[in-house]
Each structure stands twice: as structure tokens, then as C-alpha cells.
Protein backbone atom coordinates (compact mmCIF):
# COMPACT_ATOMS: atom_id res chain seq x y z
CA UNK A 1 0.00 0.00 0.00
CA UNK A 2 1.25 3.13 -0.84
CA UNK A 3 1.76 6.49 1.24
CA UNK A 4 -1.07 8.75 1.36
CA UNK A 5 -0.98 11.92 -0.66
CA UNK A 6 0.13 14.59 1.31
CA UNK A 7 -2.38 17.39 2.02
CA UNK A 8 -3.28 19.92 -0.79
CA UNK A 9 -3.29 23.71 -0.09
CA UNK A 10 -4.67 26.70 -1.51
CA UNK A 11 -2.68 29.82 -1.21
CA UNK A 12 -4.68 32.98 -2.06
CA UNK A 13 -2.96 36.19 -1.51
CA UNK A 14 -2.67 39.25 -4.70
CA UNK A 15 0.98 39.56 -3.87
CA UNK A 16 3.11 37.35 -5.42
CA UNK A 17 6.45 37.48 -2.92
CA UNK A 18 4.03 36.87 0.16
CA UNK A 19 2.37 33.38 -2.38
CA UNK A 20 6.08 32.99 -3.02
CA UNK A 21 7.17 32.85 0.54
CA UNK A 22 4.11 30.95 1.73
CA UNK A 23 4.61 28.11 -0.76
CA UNK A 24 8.11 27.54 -0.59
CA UNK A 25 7.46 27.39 3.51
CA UNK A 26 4.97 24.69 2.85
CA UNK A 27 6.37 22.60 0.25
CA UNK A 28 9.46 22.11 2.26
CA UNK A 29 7.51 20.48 5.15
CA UNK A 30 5.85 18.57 2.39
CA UNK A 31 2.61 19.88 1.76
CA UNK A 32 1.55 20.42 -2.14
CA UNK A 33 0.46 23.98 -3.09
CA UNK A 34 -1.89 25.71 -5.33
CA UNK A 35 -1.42 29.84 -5.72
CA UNK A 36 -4.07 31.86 -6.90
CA UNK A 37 -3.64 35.56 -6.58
CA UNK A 38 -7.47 36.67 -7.10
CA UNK A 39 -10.65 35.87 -4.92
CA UNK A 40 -12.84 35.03 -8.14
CA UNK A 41 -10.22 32.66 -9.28
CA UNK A 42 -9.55 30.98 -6.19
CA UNK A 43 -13.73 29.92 -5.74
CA UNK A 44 -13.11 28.63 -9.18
CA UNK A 45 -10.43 26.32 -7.71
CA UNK A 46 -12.08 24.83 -4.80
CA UNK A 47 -14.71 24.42 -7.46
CA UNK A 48 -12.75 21.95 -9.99
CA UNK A 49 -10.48 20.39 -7.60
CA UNK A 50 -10.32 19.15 -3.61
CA UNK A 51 -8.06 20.95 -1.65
CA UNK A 52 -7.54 20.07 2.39
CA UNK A 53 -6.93 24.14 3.30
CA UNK A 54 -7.09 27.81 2.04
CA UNK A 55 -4.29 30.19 3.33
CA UNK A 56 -6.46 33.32 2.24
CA UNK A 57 -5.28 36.97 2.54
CA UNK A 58 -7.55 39.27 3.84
CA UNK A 59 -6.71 42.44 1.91
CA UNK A 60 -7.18 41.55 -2.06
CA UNK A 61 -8.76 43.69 -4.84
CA UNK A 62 -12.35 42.64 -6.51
CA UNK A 63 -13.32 40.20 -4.01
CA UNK A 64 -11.80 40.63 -0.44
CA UNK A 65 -10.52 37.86 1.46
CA UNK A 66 -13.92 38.60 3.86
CA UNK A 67 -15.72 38.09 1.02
CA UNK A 68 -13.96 35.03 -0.85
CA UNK A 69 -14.67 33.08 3.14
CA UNK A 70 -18.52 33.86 2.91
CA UNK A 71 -18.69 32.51 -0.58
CA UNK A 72 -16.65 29.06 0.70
CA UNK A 73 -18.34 28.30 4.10
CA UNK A 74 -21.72 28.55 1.72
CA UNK A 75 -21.17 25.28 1.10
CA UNK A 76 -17.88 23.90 1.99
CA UNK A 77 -16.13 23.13 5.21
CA UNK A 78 -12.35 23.31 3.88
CA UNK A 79 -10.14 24.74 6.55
CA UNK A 80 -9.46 28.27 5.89
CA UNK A 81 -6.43 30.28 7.32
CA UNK A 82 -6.96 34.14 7.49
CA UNK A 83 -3.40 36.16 6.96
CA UNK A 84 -3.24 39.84 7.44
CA UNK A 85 -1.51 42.48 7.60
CA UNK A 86 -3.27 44.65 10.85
CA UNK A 87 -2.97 42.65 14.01
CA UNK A 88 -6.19 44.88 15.49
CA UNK A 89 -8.65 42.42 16.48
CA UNK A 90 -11.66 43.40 14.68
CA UNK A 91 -10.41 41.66 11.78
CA UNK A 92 -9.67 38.41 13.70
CA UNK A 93 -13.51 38.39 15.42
CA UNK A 94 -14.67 39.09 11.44
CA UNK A 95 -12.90 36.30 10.16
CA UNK A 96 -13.85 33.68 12.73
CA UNK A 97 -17.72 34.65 12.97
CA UNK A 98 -17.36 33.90 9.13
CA UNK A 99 -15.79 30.31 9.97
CA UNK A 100 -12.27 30.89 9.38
CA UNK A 101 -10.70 27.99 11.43
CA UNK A 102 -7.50 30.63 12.42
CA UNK A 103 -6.06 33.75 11.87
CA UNK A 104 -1.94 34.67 11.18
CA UNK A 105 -0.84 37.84 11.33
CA UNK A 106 1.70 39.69 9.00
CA UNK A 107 4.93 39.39 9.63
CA UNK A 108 5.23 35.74 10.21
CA UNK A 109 7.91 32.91 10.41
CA UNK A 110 7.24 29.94 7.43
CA UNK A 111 7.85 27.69 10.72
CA UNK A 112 4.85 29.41 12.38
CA UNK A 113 2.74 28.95 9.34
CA UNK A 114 3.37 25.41 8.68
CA UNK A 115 2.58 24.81 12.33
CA UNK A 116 -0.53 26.53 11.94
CA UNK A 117 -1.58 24.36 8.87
CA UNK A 118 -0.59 21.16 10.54
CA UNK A 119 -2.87 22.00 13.89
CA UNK A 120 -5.78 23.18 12.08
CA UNK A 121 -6.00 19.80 9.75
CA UNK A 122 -5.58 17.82 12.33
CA UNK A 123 -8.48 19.69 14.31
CA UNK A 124 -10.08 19.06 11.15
CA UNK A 125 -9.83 15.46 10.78
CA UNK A 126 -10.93 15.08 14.40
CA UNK A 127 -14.18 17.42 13.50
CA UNK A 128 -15.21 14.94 10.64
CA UNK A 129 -15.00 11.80 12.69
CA UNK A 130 -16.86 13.66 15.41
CA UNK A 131 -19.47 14.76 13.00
CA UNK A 132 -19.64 11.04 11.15
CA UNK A 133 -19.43 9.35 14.49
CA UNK A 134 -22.33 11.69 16.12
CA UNK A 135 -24.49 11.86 13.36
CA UNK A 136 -23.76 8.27 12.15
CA UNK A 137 -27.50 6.66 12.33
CA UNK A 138 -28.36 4.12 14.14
CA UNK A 139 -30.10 0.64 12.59
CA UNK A 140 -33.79 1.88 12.03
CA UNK A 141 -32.93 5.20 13.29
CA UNK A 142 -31.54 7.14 10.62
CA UNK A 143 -34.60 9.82 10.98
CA UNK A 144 -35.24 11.82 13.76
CA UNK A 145 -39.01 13.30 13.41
CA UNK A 146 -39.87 16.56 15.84
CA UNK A 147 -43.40 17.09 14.02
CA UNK A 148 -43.00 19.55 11.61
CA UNK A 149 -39.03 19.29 11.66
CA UNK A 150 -37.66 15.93 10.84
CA UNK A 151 -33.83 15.45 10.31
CA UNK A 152 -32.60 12.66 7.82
CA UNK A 153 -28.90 11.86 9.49
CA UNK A 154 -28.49 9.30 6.91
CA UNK A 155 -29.42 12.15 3.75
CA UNK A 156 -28.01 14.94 5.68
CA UNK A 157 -31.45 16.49 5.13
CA UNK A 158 -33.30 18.91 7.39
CA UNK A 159 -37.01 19.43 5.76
CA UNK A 160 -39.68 21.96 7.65
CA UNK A 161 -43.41 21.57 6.38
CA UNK A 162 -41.81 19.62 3.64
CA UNK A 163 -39.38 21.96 2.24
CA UNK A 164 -36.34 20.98 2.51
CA UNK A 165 -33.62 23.90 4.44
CA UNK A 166 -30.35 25.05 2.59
CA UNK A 167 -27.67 24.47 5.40
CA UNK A 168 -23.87 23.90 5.14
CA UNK A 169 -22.48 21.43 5.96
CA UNK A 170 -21.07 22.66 9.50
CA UNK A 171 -24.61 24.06 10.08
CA UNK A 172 -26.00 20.65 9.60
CA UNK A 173 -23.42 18.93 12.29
CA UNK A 174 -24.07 21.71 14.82
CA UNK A 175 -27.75 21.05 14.55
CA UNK A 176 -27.55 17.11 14.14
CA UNK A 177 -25.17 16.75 17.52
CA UNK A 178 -28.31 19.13 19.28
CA UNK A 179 -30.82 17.28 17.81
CA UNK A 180 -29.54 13.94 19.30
CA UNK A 181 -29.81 15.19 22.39
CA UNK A 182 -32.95 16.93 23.06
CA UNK A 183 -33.10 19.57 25.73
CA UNK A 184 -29.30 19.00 26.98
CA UNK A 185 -27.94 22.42 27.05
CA UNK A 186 -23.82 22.29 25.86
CA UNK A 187 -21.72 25.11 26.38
CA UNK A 188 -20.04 26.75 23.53
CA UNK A 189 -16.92 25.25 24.66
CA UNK A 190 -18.04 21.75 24.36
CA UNK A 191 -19.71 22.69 20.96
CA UNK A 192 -16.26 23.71 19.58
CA UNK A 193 -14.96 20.69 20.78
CA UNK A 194 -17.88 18.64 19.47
CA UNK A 195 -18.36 19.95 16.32
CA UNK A 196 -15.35 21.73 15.34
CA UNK A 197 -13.06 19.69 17.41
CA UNK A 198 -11.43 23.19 18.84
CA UNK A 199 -10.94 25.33 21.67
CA UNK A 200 -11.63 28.56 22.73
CA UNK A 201 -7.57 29.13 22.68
CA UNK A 202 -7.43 28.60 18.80
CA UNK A 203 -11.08 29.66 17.79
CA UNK A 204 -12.94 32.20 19.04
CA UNK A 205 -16.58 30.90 20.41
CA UNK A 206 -18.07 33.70 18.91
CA UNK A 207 -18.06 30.92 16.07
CA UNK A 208 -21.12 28.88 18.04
CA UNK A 209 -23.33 31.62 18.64
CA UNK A 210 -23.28 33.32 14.17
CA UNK A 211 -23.86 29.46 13.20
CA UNK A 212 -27.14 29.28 15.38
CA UNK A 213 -27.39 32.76 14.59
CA UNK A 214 -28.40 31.87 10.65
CA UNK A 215 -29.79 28.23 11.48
CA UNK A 216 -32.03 30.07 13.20
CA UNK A 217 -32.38 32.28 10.57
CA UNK A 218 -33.24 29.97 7.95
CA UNK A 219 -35.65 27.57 9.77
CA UNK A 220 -37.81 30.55 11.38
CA UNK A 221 -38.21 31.17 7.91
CA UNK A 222 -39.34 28.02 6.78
CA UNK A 223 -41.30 27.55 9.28
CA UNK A 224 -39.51 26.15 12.47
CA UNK A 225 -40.78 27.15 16.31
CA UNK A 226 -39.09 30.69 16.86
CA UNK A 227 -35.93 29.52 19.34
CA UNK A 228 -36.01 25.88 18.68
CA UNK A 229 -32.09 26.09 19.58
CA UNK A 230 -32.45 27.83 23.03
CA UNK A 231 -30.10 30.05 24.75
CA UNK A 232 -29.56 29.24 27.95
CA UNK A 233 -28.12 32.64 29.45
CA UNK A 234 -24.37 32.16 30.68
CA UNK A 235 -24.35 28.65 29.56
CA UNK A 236 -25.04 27.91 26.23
CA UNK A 237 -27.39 26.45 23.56
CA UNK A 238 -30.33 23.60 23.74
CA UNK A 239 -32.42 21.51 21.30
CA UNK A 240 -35.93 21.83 22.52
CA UNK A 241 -38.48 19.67 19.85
């Protein structure tokens, strides 16, 4: 049996020294590399081909790094790696309410970088088996009904009054590991760990509360009980059927 292929990433940055400097760190501890230096072009990547991680700049012309992260976490979980140049932490809060999985600031050392990429995949790869393993039916209980809500585990499915709801996939995990466990209230710390298989030390939890933030969102609006996931003030978040 052969080695496995070593991880693919997806450098995004406009400046080609910074791409330059990024891939060479990378590609000596092993990783292969993709460069794109333009948000449009680099959606059109993750499009055609798989890539395990996206080292995106922040500060790009056409489409900003901000924007380029919206686009992705609309339907894909890939890691993502903000780098910028202002070390203020608006920025950071932005780019982890969007779902960036961490945040580098300009001026860094390749060593730092490389570290970076090899935590977050291998939060990553703990996340999926979490997610699989969680939301893995059961024999004959691939389904779980709540009236007008039902939740296909097996489909990855959540349908409201019949219409089925347009979640990501991390949206769908976060509600499937609430949903299994109906009115347990879990802190946003254990949700990070859960679900993103993180900590508050590498992602902010501020991450928890947008992604109920716009699950709510879209099931109020097809239809779901307002507050379905309930807050439970100074602890955290609840599935209540």
C-alpha cells in the first residue's frame, strides 16, 4: 500500500512574494500547493479540484478575502487560514464569525505557518469523525421526526413543512449533535470541541453563537418554532423539539 498523498493547499494572496514565501514554507515540510492571486479565481479552484486548506489573505482587490470566506463556508467546510496584515482584532472576530478555522498575522515565520496548517487539519480530521461518528444513524434510526421538523442523518437532510432547508455542511453537524440530544444544554466550549473539534484558545466561540445565529435564521423562515435552539443565558445552547 502506498503512502497517502500529502495534504493539498490553496494559497490565495494578490501579492506574489508573500504566495512565493508561503509556498516555498509549505512545500518544504511537504505539503503540495496551489497559488491563486485573485478571490474570483480561487472559488473557481475549490470548485474543480479538492483541496484540504485555504491560506487566504484578507486584503485583495475585486473580491476581499472577507468576502472570498462567505462565498466558501456557503457550502464547503475546507479549513481556511486568514493572513493579514493589521494585528487589530476586529479583523480576527470578522474572520472567525465567518468560519475561518485561524487567523496569522503579517509578519510571520514559514515555521509558524506550517505549524498553523498542521494544527488546524488535524483539528479538522478530528471534526469529521466527530461529526460522522455523532451523526452516524443508528439501525432503524436514521430519521429523527420533531413534528413539523424531521432530520434525515443518513441524507443529511433537514425538511420543515416539507421543504427541505439550505444548510452547510457545518450548520448541519451543529444542529444534528443538538438534535440527538434533546433539551441537553452544551456550552459553547463543548460545541467547539464537538463539532469543530477546537478550543476557545485557537477559535474564538463567537463561532457557536453566528452558526445558530443563521440556522435560526433559515428555519424561522421556513417555518420552524421561533428559538427551537435555546439560549440558555451564561451557559449555552439547547435543542428543545
Amino acid at each position: 500500500m502506498g503512502a497517502p498523498p500529502s495534504p493539498r493547499v490553496l494559497v490565495v494572496d494578490d501579492d506574489f512574494g508573500s504566495r512565493a514565501l508561503v509556498r516555498s514554507a509549505l512545500e518544504r515540510e511537504g505539503f503540495g500547493v496551489s497559488e491563486s492571486g485573485d478571490g474570483a479565481q480561487a472559488l473557481e479552484l475549490l470548485a474543480q479540484d479538492a483541496h484540504d486548506l485555504v491560506v487566504l489573505d484578507v486584503n485583495m482587490p475585486s473580491i476581499g478575502g472577507f468576502d472570498v470566506l462567505s462565498q466558501i463556508r456557503r457550502t464547503d467546510t475546507v479549513p481556511v487560514i486568514m493572513v493579514t496584515g493589521r494585528a487589530g482584532e476586529t479583523d480576527r472576530v470578522l474572520g472567525l464569525e465567518l468560519g475561518a478555522d485561524d487567523y496569522v498575522v503579517k509578519p510571520f515565520s514559514p515555521r509558524e505557518l506550517a505549524s498553523r496548517v498542521r494544527a488546524v487539519l488535524r483539528r479538522s480530521t478530528i471534526a469529521r469523525r466527530n461529526a460522522e461518528r455523532d451523526a452516524a444513524p443508528a439501525e432503524d434510526d436514521d430519521r429523527l421526526d420533531f413534528g413539523r421538523i424531521s432530520i434525515d442523518l443518513g441524507a443529511r437532510e433537514v425538511t420543515i413543512l416539507g421543504s427541505v432547508v439550505d444548510l452547510t455542511t457545518r450548520e448541519f453537524d451543529l444542529l444534528a449533535f443538538l438534535a440527538r440530544s434533546p433539551r441537553r444544554v452544551f456550552s459553547r466550549q463543548q460545541l467547539l470541541e464537538r463539532v469543530w473539534a477546537s478550543a476557545a484558545g485557537w477559535q474564538d466561540a463567537a463561532t457557536v453563537t453566528e452558526h445558530v445565529r443563521r440556522i435560526r435564521h433559515k428555519t424561522e423562515a421556513a417555518g420552524a418554532p421561533e428559538h427551537w435552539i435555546r439560549t440558555v443565558r451564561g451557559v449555552g445552547y439547547a435543542f428543545e423539539p
